[in-house]
PDB file of N, CA and C in Angstrom:
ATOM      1  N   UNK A   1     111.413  76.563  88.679  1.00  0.00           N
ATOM      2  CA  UNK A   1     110.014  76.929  88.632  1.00  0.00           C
ATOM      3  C   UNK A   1     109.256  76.050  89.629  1.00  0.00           C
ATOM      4  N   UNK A   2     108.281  76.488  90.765  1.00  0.00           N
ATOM      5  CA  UNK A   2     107.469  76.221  91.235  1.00  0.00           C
ATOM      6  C   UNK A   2     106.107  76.227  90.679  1.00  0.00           C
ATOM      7  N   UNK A   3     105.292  74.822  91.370  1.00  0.00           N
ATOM      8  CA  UNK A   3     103.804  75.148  90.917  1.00  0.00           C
ATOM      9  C   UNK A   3     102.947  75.077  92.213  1.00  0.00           C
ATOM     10  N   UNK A   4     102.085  75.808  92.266  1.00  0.00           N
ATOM     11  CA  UNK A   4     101.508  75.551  93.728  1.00  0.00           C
ATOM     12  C   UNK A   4      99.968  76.312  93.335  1.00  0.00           C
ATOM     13  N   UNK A   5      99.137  74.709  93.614  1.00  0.00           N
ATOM     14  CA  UNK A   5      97.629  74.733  93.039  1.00  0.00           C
ATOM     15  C   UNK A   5      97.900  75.052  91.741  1.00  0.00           C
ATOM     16  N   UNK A   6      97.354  76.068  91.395  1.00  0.00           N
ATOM     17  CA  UNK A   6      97.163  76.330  89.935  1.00  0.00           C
ATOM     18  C   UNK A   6      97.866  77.416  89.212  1.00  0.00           C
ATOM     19  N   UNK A   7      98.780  77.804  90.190  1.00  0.00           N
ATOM     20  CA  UNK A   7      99.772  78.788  89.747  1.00  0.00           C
ATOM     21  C   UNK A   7     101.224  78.223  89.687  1.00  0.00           C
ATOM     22  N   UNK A   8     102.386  79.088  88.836  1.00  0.00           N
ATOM     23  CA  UNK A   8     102.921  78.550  88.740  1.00  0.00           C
ATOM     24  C   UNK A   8     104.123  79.710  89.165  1.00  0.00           C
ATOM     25  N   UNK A   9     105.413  78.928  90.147  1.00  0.00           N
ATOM     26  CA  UNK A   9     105.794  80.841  90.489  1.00  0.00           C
ATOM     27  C   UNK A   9     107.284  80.814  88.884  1.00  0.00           C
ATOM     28  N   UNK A  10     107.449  82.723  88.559  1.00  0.00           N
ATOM     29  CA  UNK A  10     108.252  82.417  87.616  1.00  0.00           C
ATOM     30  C   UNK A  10     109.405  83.408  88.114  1.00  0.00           C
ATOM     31  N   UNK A  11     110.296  83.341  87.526  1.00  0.00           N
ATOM     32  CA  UNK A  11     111.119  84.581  87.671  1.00  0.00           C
ATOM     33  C   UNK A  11     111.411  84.803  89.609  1.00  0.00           C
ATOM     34  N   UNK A  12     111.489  83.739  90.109  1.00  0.00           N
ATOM     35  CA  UNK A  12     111.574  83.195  91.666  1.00  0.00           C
ATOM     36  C   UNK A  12     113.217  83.152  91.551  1.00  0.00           C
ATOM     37  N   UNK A  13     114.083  84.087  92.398  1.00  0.00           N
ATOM     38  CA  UNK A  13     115.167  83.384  92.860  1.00  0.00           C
ATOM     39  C   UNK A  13     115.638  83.407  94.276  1.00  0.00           C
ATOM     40  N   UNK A  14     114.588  83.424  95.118  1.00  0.00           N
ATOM     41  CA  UNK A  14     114.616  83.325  96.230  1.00  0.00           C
ATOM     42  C   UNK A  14     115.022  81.835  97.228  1.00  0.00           C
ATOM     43  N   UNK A  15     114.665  81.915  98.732  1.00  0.00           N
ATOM     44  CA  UNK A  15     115.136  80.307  98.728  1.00  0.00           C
ATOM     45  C   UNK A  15     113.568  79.749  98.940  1.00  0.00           C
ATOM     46  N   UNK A  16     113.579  78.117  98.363  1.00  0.00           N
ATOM     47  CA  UNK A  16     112.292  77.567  98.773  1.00  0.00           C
ATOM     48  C   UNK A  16     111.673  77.459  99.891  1.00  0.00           C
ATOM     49  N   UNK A  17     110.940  77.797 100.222  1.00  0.00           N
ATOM     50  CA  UNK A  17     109.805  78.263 101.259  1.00  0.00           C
ATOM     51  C   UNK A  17     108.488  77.689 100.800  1.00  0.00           C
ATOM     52  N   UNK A  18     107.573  77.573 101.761  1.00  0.00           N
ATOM     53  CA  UNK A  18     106.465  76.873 101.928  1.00  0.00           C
ATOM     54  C   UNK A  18     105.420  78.316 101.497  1.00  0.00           C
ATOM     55  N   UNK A  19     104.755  77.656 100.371  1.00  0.00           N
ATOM     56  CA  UNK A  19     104.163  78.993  99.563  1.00  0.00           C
ATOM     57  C   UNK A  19     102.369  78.278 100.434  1.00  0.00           C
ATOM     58  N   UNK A  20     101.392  79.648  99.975  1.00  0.00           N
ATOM     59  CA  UNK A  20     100.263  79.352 100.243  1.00  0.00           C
ATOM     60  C   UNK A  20      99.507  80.268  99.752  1.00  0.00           C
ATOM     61  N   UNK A  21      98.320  80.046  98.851  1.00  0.00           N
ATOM     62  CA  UNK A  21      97.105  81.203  98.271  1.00  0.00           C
ATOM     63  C   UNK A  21      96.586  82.039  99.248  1.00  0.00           C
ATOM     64  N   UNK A  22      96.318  82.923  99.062  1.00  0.00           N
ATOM     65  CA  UNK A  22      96.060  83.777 100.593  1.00  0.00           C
ATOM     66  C   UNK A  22      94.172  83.996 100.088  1.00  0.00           C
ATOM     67  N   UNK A  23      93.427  83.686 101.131  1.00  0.00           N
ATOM     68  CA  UNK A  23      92.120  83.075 100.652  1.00  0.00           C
ATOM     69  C   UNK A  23      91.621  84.006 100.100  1.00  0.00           C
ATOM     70  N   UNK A  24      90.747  83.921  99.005  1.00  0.00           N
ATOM     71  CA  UNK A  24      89.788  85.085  98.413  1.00  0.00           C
ATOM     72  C   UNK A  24      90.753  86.246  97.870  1.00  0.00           C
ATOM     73  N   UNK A  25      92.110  85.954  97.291  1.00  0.00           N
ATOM     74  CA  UNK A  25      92.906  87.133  96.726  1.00  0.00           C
ATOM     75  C   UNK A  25      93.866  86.463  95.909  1.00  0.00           C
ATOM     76  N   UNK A  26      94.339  86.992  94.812  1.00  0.00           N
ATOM     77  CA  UNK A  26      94.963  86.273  93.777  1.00  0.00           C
ATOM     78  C   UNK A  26      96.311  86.584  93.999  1.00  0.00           C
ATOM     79  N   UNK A  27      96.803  85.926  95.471  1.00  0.00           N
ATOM     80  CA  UNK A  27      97.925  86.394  95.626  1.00  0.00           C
ATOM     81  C   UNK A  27      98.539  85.330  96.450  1.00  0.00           C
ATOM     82  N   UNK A  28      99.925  84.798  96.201  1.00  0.00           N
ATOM     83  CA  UNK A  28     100.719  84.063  97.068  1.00  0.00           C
ATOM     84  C   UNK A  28     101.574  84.039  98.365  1.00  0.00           C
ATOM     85  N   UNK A  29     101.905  83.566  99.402  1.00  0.00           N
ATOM     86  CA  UNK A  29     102.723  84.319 100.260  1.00  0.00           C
ATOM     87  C   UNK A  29     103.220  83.109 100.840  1.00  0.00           C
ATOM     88  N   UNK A  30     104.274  83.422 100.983  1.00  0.00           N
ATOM     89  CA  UNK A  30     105.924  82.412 101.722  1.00  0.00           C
ATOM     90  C   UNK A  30     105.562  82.804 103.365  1.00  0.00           C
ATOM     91  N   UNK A  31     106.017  81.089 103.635  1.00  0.00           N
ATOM     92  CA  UNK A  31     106.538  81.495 105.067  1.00  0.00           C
ATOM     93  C   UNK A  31     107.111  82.511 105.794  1.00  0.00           C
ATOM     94  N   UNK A  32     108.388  82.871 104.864  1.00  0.00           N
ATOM     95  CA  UNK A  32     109.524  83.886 105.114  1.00  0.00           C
ATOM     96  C   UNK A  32     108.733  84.946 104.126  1.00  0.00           C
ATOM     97  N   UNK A  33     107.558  85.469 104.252  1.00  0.00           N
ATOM     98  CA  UNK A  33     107.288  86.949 104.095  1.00  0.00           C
ATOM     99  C   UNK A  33     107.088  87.447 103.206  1.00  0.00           C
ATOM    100  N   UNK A  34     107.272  86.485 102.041  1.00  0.00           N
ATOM    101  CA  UNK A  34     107.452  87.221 100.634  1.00  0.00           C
ATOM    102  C   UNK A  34     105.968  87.146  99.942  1.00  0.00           C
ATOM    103  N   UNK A  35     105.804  87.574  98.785  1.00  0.00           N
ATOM    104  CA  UNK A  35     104.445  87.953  98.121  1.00  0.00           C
ATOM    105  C   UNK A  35     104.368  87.991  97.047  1.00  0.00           C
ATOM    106  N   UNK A  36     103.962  86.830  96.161  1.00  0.00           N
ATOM    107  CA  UNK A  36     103.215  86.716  94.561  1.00  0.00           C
ATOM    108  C   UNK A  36     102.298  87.498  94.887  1.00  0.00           C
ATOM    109  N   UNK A  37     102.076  87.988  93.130  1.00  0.00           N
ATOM    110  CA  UNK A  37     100.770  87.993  92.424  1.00  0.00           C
ATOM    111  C   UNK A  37     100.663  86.989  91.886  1.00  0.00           C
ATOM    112  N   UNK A  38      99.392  86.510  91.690  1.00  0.00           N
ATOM    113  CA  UNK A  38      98.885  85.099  90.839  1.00  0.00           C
ATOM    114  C   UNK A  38      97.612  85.628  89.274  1.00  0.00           C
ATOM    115  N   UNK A  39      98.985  85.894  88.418  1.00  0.00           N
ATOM    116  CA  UNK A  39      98.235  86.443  87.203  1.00  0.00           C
ATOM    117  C   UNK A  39      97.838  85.246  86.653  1.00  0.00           C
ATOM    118  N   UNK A  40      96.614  85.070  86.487  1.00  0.00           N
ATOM    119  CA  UNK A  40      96.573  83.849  85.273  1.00  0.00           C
ATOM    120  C   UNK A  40      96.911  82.819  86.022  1.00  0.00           C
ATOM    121  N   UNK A  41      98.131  82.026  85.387  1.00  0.00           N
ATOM    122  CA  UNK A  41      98.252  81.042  85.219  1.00  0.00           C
ATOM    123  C   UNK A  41     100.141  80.886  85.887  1.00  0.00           C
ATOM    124  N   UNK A  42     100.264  82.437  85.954  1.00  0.00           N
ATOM    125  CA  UNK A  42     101.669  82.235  86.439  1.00  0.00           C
ATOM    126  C   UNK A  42     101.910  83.254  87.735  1.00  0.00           C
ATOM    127  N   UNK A  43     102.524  83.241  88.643  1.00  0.00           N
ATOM    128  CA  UNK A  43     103.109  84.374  89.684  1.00  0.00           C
ATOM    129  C   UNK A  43     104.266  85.026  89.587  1.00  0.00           C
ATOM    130  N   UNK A  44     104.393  85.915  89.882  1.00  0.00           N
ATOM    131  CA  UNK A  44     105.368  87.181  90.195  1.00  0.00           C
ATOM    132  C   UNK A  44     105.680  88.161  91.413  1.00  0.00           C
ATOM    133  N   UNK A  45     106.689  87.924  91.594  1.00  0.00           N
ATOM    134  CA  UNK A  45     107.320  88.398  93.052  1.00  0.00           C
ATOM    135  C   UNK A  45     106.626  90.096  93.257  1.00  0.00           C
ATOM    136  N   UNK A  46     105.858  90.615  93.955  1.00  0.00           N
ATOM    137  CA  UNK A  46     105.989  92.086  94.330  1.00  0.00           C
ATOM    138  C   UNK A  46     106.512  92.788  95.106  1.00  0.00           C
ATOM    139  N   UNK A  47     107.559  94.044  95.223  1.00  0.00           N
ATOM    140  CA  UNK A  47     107.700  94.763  95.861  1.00  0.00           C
ATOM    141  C   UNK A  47     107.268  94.689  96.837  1.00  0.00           C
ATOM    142  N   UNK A  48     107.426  95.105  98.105  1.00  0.00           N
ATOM    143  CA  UNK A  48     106.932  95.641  99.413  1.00  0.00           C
ATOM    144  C   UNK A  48     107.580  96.659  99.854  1.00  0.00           C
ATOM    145  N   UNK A  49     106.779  97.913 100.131  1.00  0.00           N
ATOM    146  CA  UNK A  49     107.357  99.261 100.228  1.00  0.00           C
ATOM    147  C   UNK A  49     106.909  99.650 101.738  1.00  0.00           C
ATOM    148  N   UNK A  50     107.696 100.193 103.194  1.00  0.00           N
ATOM    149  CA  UNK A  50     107.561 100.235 104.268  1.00  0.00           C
ATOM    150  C   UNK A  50     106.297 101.570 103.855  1.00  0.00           C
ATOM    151  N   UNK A  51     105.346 101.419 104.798  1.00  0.00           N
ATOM    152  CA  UNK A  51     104.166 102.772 105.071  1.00  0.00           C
ATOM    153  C   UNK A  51     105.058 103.652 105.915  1.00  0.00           C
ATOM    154  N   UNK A  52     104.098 105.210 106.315  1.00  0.00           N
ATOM    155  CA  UNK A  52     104.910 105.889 107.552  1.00  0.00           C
ATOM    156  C   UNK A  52     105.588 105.234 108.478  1.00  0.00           C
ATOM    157  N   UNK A  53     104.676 104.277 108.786  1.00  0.00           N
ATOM    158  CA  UNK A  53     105.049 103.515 110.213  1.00  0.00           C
ATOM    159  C   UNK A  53     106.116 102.281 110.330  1.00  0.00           C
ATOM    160  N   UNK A  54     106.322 102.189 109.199  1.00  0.00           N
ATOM    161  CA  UNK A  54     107.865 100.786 108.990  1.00  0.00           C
ATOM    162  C   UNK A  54     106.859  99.658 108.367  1.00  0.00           C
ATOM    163  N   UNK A  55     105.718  99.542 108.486  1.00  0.00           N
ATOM    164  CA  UNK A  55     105.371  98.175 107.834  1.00  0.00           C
ATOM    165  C   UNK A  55     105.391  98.163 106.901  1.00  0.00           C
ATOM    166  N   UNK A  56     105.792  96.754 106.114  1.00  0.00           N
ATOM    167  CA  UNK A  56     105.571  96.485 104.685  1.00  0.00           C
ATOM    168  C   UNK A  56     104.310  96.308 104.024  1.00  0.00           C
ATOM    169  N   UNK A  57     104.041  96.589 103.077  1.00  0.00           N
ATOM    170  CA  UNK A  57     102.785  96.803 101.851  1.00  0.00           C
ATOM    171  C   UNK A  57     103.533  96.599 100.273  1.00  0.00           C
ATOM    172  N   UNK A  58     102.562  95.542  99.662  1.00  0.00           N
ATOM    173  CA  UNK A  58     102.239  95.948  98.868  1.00  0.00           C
ATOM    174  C   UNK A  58     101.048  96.225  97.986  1.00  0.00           C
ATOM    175  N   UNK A  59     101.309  96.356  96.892  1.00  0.00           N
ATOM    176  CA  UNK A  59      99.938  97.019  96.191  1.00  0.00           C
ATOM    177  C   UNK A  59      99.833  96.007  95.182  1.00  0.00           C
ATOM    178  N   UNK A  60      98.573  95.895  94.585  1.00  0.00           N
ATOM    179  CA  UNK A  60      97.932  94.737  93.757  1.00  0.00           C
ATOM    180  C   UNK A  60      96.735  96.143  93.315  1.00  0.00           C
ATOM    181  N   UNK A  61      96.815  95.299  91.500  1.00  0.00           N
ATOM    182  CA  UNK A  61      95.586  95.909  91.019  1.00  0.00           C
ATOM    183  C   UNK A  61      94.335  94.368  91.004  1.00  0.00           C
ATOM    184  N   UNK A  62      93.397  94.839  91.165  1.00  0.00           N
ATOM    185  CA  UNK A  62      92.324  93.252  91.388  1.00  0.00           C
ATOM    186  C   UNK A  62      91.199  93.893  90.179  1.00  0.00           C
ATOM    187  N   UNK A  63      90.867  93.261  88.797  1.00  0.00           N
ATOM    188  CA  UNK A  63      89.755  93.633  88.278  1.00  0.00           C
ATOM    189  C   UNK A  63      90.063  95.758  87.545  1.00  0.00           C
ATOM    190  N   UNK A  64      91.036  95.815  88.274  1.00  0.00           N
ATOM    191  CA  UNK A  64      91.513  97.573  87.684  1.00  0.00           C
ATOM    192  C   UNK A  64      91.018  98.478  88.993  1.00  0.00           C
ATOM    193  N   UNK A  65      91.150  97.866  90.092  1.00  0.00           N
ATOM    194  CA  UNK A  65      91.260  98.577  91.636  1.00  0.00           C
ATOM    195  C   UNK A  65      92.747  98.528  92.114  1.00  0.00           C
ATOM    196  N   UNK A  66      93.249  99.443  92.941  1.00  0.00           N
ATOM    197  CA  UNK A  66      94.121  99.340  93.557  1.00  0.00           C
ATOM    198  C   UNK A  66      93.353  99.146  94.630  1.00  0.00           C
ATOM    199  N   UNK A  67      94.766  98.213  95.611  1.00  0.00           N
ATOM    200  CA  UNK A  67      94.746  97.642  96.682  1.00  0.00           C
ATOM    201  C   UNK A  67      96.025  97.848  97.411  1.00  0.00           C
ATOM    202  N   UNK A  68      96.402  97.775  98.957  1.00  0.00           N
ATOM    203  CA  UNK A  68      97.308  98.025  99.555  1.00  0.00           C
ATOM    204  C   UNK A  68      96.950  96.838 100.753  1.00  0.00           C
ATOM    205  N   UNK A  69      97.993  96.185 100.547  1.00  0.00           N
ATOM    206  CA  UNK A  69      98.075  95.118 101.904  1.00  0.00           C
ATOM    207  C   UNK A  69      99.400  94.901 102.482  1.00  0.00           C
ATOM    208  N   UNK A  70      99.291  94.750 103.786  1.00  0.00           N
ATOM    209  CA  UNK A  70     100.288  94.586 104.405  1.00  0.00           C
ATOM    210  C   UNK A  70     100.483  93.448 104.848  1.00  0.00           C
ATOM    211  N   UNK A  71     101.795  93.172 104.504  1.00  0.00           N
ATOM    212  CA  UNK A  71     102.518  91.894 104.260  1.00  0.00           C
ATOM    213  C   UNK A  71     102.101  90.854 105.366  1.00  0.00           C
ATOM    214  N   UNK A  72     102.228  91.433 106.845  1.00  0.00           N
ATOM    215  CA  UNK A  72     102.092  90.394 108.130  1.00  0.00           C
ATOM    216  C   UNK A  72     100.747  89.900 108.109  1.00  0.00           C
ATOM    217  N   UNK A  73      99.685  90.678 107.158  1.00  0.00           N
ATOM    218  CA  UNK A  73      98.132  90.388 107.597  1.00  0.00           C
ATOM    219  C   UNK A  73      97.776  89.420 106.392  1.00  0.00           C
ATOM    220  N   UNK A  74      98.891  89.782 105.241  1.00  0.00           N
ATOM    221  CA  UNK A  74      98.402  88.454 104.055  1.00  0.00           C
ATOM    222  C   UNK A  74      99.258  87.045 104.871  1.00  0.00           C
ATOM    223  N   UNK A  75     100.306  87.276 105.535  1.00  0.00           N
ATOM    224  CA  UNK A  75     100.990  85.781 105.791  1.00  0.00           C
ATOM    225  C   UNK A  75      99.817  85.120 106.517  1.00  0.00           C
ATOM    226  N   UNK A  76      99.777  85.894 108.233  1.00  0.00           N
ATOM    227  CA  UNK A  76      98.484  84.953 108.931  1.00  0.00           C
ATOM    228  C   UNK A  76      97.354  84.453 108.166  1.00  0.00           C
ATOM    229  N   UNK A  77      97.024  85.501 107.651  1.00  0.00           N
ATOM    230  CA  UNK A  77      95.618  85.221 106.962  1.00  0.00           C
ATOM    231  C   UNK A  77      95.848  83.652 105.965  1.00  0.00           C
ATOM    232  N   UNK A  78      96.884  83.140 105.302  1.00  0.00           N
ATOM    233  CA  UNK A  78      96.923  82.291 104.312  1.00  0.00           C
ATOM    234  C   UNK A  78      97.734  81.108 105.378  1.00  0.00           C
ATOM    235  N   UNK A  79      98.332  81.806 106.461  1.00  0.00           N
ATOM    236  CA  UNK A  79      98.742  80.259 107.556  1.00  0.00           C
ATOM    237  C   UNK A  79      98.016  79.679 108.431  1.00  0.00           C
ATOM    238  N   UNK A  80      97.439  81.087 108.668  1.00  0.00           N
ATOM    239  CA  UNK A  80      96.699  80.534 110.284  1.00  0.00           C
ATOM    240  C   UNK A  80      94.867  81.250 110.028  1.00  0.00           C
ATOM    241  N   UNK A  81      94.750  81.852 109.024  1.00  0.00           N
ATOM    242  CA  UNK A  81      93.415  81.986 108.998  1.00  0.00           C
ATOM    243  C   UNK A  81      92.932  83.543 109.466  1.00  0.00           C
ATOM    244  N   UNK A  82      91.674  83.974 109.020  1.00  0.00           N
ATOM    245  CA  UNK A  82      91.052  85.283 109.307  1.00  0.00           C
ATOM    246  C   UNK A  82      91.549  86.289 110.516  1.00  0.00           C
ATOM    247  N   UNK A  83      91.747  87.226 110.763  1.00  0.00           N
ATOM    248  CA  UNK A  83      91.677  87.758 112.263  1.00  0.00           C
ATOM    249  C   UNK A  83      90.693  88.126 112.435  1.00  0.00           C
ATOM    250  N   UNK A  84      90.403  87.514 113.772  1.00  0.00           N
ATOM    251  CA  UNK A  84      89.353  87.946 114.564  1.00  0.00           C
ATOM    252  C   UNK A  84      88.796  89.024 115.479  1.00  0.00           C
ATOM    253  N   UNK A  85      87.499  89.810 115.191  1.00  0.00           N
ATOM    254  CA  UNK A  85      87.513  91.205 116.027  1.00  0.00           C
ATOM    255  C   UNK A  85      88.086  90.957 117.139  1.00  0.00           C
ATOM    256  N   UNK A  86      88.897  91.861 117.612  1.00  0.00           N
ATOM    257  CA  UNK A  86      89.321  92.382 118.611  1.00  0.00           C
ATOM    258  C   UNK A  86      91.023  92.116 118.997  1.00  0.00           C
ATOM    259  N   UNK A  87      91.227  91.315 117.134  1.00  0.00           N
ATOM    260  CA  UNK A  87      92.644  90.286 117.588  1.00  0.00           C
ATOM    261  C   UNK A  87      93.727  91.466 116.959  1.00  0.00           C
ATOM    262  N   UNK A  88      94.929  91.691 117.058  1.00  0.00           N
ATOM    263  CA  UNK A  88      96.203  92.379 116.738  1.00  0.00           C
ATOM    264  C   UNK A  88      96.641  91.627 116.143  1.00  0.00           C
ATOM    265  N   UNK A  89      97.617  91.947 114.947  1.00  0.00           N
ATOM    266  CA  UNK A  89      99.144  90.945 114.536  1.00  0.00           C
ATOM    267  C   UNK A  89     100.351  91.644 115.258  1.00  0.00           C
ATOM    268  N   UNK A  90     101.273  90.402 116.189  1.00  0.00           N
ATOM    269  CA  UNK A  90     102.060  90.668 116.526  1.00  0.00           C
ATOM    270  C   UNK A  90     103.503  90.461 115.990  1.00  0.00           C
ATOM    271  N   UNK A  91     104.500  91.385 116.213  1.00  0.00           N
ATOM    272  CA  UNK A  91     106.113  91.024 115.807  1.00  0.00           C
ATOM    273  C   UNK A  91     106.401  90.727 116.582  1.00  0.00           C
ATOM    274  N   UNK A  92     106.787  89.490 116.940  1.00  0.00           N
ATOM    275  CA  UNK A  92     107.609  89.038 118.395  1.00  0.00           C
ATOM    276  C   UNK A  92     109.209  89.495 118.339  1.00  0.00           C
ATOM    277  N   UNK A  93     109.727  89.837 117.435  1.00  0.00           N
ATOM    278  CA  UNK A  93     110.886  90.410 117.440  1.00  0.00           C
ATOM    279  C   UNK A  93     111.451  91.924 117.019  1.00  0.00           C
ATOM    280  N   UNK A  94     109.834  92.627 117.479  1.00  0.00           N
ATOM    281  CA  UNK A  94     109.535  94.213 117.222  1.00  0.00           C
ATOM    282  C   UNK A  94     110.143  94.559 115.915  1.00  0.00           C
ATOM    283  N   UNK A  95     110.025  93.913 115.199  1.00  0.00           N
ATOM    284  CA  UNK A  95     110.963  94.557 113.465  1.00  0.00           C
ATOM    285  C   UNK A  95     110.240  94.559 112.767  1.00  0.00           C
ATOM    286  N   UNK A  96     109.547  95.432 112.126  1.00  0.00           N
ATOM    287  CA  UNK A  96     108.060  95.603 111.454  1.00  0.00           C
ATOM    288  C   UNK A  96     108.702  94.959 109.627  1.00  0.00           C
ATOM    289  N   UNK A  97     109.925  94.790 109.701  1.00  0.00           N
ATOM    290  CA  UNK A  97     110.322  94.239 108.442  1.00  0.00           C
ATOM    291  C   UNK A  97     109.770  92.816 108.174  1.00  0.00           C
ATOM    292  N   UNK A  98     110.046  92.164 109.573  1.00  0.00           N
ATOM    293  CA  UNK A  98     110.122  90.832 109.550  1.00  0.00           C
ATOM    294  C   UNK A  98     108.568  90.025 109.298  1.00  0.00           C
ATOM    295  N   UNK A  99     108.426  89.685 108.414  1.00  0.00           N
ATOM    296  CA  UNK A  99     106.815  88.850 108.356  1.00  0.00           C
ATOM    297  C   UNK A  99     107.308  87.501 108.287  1.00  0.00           C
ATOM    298  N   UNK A 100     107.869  87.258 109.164  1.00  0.00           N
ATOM    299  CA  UNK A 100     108.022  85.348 108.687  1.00  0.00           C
ATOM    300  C   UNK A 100     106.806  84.667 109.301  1.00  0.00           C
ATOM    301  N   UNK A 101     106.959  83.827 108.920  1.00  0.00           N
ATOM    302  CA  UNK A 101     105.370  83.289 109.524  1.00  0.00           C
ATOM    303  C   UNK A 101     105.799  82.819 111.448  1.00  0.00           C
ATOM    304  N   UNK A 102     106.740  82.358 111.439  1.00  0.00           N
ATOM    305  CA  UNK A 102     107.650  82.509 112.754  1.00  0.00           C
ATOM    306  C   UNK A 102     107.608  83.487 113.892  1.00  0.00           C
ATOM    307  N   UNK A 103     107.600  84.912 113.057  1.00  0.00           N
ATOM    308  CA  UNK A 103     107.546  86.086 113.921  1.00  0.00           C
ATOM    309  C   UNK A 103     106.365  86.639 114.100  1.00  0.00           C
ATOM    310  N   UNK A 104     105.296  86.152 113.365  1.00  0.00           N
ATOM    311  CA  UNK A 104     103.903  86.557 113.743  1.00  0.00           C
ATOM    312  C   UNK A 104     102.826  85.628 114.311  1.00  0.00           C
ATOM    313  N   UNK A 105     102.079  86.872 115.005  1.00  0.00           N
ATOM    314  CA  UNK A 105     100.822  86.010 115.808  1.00  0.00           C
ATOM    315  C   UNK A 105      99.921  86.720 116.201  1.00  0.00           C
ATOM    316  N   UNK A 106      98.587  86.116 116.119  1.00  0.00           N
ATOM    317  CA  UNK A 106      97.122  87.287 116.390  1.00  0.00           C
ATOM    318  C   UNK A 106      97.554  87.147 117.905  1.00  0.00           C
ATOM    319  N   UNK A 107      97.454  88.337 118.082  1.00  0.00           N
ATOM    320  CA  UNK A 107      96.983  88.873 119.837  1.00  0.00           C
ATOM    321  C   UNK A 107      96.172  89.883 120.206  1.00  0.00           C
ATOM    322  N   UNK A 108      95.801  89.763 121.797  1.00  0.00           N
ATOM    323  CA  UNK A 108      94.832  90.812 121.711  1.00  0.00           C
ATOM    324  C   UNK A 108      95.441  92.127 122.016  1.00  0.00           C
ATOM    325  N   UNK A 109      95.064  93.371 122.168  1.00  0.00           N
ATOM    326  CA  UNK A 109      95.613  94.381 122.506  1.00  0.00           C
ATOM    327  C   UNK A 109      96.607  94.499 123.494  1.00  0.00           C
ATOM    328  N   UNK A 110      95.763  93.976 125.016  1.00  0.00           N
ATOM    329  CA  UNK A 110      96.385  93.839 126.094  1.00  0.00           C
ATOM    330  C   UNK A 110      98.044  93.032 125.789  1.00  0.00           C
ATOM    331  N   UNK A 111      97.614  92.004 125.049  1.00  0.00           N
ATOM    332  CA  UNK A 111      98.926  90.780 125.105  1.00  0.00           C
ATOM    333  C   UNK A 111      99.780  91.652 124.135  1.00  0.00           C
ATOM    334  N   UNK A 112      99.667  92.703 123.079  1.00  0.00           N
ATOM    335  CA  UNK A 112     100.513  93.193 122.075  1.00  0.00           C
ATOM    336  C   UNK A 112     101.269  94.163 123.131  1.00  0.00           C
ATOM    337  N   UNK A 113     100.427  95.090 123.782  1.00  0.00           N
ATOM    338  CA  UNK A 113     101.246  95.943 125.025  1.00  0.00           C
ATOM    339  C   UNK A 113     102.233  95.563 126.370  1.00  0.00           C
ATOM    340  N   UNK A 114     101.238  94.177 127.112  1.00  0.00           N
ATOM    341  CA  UNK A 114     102.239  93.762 127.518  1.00  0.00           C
ATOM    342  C   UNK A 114     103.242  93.329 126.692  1.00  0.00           C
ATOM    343  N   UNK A 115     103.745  92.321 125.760  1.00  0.00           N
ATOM    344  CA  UNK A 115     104.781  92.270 125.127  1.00  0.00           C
ATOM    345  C   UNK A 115     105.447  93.396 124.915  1.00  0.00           C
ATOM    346  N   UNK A 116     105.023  94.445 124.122  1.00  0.00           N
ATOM    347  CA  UNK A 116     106.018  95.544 124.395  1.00  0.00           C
ATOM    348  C   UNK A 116     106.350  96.506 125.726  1.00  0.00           C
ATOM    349  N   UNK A 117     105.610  96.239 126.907  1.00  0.00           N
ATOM    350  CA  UNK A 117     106.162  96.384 128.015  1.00  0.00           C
ATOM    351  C   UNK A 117     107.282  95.678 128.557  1.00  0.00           C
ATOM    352  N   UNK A 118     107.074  94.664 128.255  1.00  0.00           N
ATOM    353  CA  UNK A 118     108.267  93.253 129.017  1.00  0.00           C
ATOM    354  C   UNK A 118     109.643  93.930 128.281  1.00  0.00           C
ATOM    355  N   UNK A 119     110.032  94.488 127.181  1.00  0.00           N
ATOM    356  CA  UNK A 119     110.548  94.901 126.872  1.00  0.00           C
ATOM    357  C   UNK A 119     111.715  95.962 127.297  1.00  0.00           C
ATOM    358  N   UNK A 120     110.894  96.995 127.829  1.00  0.00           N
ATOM    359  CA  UNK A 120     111.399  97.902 128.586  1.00  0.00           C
ATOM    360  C   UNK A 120     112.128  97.896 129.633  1.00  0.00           C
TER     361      UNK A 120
END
């Protein structure tokens, strides 16, 4: 069992990773990609289900709303902070699976296209 701030993670058998509250949402997220809920007083691992497009999401009820977030935009957001108009999240290793905190990074449009130009 992990505790981190005021949650506590349960039912975790993953490997230890550097956890972090993702700001203004009752939700946890690992370096390597992964995603509490922070019920109360304890956390629980959620699902992440690919959208049309390959990215991962999952869903959270907040207050008796559904919600849908995608995994790469809760990691930055709780490592590196808000995105900023006009900024992209990038996969540096084009695998829309991968959210490690490693493989992502705000960029701007231009820098997300060239990267996937250099590619080609």
């Amino acid at each position: 069992m992990v505790t981190l701030d005021r949650y506590t993670l349960t039912h975790y058998a993953g490997p230890m990773a550097n956890w972090r509250v993702v700001p203004g949402l009752p939700l946890l997220v690992s370096d390597e990609g992964e995603v509490c809920s922070g019920v109360k007083m304890f956390a629980f691992p959620l699902r992440a289900d690919p959208n049309i497009k390959g990215y991962l999401r999952v869903r959270v009820v907040i207050d008796g709303v559904r919600y849908r977030y995608f995994v790469h935009h809760l990691v930055l957001r709780a490592f590196v902070g808000p995105r900023l108009p006009g900024m992209e999240t990038n996969h540096d290793d084009f695998d829309k699976t991968n959210n490690r905190l490693s493989n992502l990074a705000y960029v701007t449009q231009k820098e997300n296209s060239d990267h996937y130009l250099a590619t080609l």
